[in-house]
Protein backbone atom coordinates (compact mmCIF):
# COMPACT_ATOMS: atom_id res chain seq x y z
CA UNK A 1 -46.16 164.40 -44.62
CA UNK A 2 -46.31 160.28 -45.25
CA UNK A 3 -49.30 158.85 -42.95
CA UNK A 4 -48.28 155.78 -41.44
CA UNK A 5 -50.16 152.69 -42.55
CA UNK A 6 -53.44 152.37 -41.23
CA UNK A 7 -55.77 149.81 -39.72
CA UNK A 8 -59.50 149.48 -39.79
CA UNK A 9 -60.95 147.78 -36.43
CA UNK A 10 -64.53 147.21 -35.98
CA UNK A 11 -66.09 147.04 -32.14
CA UNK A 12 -63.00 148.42 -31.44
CA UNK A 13 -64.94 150.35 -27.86
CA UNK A 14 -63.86 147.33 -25.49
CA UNK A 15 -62.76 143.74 -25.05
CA UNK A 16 -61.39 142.11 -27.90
CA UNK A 17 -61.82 144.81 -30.96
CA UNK A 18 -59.61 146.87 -28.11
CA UNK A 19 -57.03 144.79 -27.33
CA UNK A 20 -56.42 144.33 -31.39
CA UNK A 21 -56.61 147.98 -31.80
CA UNK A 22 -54.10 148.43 -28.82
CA UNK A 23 -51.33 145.79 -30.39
CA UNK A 24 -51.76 147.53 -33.74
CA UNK A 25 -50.67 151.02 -32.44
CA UNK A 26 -47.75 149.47 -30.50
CA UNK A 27 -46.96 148.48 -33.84
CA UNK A 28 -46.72 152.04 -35.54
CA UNK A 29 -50.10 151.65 -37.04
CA UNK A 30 -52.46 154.38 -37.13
CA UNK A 31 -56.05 152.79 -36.02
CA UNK A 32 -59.48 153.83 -37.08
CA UNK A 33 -62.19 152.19 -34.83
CA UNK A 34 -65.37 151.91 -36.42
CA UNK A 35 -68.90 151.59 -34.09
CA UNK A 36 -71.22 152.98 -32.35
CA UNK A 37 -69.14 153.94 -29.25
CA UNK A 38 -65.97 155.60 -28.88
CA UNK A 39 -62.69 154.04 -27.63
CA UNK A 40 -62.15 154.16 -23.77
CA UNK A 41 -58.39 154.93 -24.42
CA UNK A 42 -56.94 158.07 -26.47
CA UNK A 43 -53.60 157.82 -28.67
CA UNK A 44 -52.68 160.44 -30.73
CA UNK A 45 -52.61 157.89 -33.94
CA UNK A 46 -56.58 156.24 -32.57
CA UNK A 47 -59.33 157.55 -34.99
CA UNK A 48 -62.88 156.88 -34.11
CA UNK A 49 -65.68 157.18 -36.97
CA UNK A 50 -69.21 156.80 -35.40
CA UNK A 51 -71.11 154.31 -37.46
CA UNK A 52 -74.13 152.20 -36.99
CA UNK A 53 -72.63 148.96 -38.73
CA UNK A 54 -75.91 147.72 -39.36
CA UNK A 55 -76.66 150.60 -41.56
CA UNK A 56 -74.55 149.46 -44.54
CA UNK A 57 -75.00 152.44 -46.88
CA UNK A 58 -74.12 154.63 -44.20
CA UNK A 59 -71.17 152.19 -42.90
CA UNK A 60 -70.03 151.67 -47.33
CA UNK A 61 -70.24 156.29 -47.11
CA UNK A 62 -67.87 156.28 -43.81
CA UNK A 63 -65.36 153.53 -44.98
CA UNK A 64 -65.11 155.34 -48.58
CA UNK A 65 -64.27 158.44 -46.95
CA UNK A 66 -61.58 156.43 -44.29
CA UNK A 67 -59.72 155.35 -47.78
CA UNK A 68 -60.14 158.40 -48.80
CA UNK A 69 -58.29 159.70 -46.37
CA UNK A 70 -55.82 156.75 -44.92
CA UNK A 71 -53.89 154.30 -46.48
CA UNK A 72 -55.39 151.52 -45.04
CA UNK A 73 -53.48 147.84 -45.38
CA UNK A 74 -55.18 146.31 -42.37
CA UNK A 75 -58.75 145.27 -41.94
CA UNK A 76 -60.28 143.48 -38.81
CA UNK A 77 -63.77 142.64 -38.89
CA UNK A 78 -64.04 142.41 -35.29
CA UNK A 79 -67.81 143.66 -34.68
CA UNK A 80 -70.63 140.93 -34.45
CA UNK A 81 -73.99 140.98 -32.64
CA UNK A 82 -75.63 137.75 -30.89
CA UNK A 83 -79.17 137.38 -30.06
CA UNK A 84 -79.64 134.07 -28.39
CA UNK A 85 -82.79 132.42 -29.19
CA UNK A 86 -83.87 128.63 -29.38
CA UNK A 87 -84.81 128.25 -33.16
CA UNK A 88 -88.10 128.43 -32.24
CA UNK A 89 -87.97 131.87 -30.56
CA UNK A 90 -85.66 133.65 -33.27
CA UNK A 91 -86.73 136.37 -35.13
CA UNK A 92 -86.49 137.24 -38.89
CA UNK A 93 -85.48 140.88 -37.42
CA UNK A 94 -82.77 138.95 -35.13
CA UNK A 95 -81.55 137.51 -38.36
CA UNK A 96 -81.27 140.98 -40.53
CA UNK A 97 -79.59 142.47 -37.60
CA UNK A 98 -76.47 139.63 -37.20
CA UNK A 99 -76.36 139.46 -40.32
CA UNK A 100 -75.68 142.65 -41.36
CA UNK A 101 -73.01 143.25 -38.53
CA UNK A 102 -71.12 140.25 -38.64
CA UNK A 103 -71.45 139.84 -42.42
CA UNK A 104 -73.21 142.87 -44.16
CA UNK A 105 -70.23 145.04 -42.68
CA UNK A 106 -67.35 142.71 -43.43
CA UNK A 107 -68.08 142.77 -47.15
CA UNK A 108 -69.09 146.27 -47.12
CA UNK A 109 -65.56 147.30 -45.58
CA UNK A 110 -63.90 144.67 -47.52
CA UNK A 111 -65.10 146.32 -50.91
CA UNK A 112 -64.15 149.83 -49.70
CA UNK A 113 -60.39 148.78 -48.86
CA UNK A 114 -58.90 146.39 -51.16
CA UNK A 115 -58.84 148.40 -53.92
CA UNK A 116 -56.24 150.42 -52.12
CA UNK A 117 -54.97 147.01 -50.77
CA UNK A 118 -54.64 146.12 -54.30
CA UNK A 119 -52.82 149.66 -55.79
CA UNK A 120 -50.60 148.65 -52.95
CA UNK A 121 -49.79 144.98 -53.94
CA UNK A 122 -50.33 144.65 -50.35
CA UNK A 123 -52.76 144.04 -47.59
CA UNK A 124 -54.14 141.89 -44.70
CA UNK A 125 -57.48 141.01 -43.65
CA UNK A 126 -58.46 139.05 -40.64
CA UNK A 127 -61.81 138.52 -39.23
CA UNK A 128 -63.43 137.14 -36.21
CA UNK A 129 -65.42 134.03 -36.03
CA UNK A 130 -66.40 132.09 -33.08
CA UNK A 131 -66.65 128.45 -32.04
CA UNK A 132 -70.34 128.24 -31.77
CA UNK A 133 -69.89 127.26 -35.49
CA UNK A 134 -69.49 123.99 -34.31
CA UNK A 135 -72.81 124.08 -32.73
CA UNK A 136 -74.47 125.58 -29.39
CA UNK A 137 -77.83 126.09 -28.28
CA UNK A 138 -79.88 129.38 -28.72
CA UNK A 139 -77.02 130.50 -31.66
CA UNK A 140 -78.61 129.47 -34.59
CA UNK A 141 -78.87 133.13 -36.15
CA UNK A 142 -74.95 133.57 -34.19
CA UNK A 143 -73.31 130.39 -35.15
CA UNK A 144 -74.82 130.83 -38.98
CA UNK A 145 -73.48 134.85 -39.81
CA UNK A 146 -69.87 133.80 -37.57
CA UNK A 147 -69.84 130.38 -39.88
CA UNK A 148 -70.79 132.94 -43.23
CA UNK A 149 -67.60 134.49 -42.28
CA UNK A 150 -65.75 131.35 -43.70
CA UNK A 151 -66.81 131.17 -46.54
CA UNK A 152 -66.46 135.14 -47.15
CA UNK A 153 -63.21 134.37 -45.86
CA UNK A 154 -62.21 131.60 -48.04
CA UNK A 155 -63.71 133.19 -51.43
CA UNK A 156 -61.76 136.41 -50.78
CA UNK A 157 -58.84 134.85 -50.46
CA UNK A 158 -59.49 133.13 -53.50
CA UNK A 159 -60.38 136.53 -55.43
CA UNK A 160 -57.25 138.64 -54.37
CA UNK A 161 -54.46 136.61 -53.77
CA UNK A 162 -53.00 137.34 -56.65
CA UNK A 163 -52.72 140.92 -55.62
CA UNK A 164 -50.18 140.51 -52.38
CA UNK A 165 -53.58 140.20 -49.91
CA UNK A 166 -54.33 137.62 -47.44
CA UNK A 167 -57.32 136.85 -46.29
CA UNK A 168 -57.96 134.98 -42.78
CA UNK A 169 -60.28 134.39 -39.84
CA UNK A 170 -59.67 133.67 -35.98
CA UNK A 171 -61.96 131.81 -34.15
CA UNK A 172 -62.05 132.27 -30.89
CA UNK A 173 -63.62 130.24 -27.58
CA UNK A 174 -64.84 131.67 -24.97
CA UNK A 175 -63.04 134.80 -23.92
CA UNK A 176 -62.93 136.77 -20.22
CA UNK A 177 -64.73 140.16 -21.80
CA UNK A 178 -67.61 142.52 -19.82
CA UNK A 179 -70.25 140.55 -21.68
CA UNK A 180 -68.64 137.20 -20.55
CA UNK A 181 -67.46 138.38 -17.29
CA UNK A 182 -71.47 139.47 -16.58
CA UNK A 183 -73.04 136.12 -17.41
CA UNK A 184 -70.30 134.39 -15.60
CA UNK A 185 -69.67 136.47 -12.30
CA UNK A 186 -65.76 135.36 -11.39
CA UNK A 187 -66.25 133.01 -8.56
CA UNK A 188 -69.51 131.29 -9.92
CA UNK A 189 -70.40 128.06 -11.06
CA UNK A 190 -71.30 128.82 -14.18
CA UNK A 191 -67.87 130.41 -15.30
CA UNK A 192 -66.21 127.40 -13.43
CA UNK A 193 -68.55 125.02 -15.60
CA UNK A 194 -67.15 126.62 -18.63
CA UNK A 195 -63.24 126.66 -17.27
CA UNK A 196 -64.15 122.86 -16.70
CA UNK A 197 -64.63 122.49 -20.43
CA UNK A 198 -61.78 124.28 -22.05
CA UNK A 199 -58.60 121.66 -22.18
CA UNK A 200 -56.05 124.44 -20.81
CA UNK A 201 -58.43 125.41 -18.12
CA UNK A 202 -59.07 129.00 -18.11
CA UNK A 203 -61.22 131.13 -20.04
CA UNK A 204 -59.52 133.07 -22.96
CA UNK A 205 -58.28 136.96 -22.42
CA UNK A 206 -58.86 139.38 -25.68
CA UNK A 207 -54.89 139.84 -25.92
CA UNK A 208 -54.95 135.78 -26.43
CA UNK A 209 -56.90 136.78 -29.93
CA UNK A 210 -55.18 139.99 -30.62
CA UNK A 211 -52.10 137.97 -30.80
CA UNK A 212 -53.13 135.41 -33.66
CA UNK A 213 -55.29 137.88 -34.98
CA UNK A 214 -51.65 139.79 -35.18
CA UNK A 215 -50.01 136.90 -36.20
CA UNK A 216 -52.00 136.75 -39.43
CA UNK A 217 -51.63 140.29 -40.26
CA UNK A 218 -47.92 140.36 -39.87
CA UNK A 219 -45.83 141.06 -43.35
CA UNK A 220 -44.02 138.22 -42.89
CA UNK A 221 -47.44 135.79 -42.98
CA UNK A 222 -47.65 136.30 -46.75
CA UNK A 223 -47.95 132.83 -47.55
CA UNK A 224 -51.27 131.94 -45.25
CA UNK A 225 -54.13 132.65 -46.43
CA UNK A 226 -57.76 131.50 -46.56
CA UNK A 227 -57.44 129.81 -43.46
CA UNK A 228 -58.85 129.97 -39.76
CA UNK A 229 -57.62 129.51 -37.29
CA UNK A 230 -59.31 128.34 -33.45
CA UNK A 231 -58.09 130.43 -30.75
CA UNK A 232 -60.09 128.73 -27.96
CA UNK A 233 -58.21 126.41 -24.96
CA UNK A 234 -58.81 123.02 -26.76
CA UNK A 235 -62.47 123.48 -27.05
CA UNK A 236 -63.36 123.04 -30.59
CA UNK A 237 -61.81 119.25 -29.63
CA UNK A 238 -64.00 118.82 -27.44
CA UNK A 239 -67.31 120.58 -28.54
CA UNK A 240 -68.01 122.07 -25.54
CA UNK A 241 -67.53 125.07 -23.92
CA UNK A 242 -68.50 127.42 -27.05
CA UNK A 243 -68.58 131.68 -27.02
């Protein structure tokens, strides 16, 4: 029996990590989720591995075992952690644990799949950024692992494009999840100070990011790569309004 390709999705348990997870399995794909929590959906081609992504020798023993055993062309490093903090107030163990999430797991993951990416003379990478690389307060551990993701990003892409891989990053705004949608109760004035920001005037939904995050990891997208791309109602023109 042939698997079907397979995806990797980290913080793949809710918002947008399940709406990328949900558009890949439309697609054919079988999924593996990687975090701490399981899915809150079943589909007979969803695979959850527990994992603790800021434990990167046991996240590098998981993802061996997931190529081991699926022929994965697809990575999305969706998961990231934020601790807000004025620079002042941030902690070196805030720093160790962003880091390793947002960028500790990305190359970890990365390292584990391309090889079979590269047997394959095909494969697609995509992972998440965010706008606050443009600047916001209390992000400065946030908005420095999202903005590392660029430049892993870009020096991938570099390193395997020779091999039929592509290497990418979305960058979204802000974005109607549960963590959103509980510091900015719909009705408030907060969440209306941030609509009041973004040019198209409305927060983003995860399917908004699932779709260029798709876009990127389409076949037919060979010839893009090392590129990001903003995903965020006009805000990154006008520096405000930043996830």
């Amino acid at each position: 029996m042939t698997l079907p390709e397979a995806a990797v999705v980290t913080g793949a348990s809710s918002g947008i990590g399940e709406a990328i997870a949900r558009k890949l399995l439309e697609r054919g794909l079988a999924v593996v989720t990687l975090q701490r929590s399981a899915p809150k959906f079943e589909h007979r081609n969803l695979h959850f591995r527990q994992v603790d992504l800021t434990d990167l020798e046991a996240t590098q023993s998981v993802a061996r075992q997931i190529a081991a055993e699926f022929p994965v062309r697809y990575l999305v490093n969706n998961a990231g952690a934020n601790r807000p903090a004025l620079l002042e107030d941030a902690t070196v163990d805030d720093f160790r644990y962003v880091t390793a999430v947002t960028l500790g797991a990305a190359m970890v993951l990365m390292q584990a799949f391309v090889p079979g990416m590269r047997a394959a003379k095909f494969g697609r990478i995509v992972s998440i950024s965010s706008r606050a690389i443009l600047g916001k307060s209390q992000r400065t551990v946030y908005s420095s692992a999202k903005a590392g993701l660029l430049g892993m990003t870009r020096t991938v892409a570099v390193e395997v494009g020779g091999d039929g891989i592509t290497v990418n990053a979305v960058i979204p705004g802000p974005v109607a999840t549960e963590l959103f949608d509980r510091g900015h109760p719909q009705g408030s004035a907060k969440r209306q100070t941030v609509i009041d920001s973004v040019l198209v005037k409305r927060v983003g939904t995860p399917e908004d990011i699932a779709r260029a995050v798709l876009f990127f990891l389409d076949r037919d997208s060979g010839f893009i790569t090392g590129q990001a791309l903003f995903v965020c109602g006009g805000t990154s023109v006008t520096g405000t309004g930043g996830a």
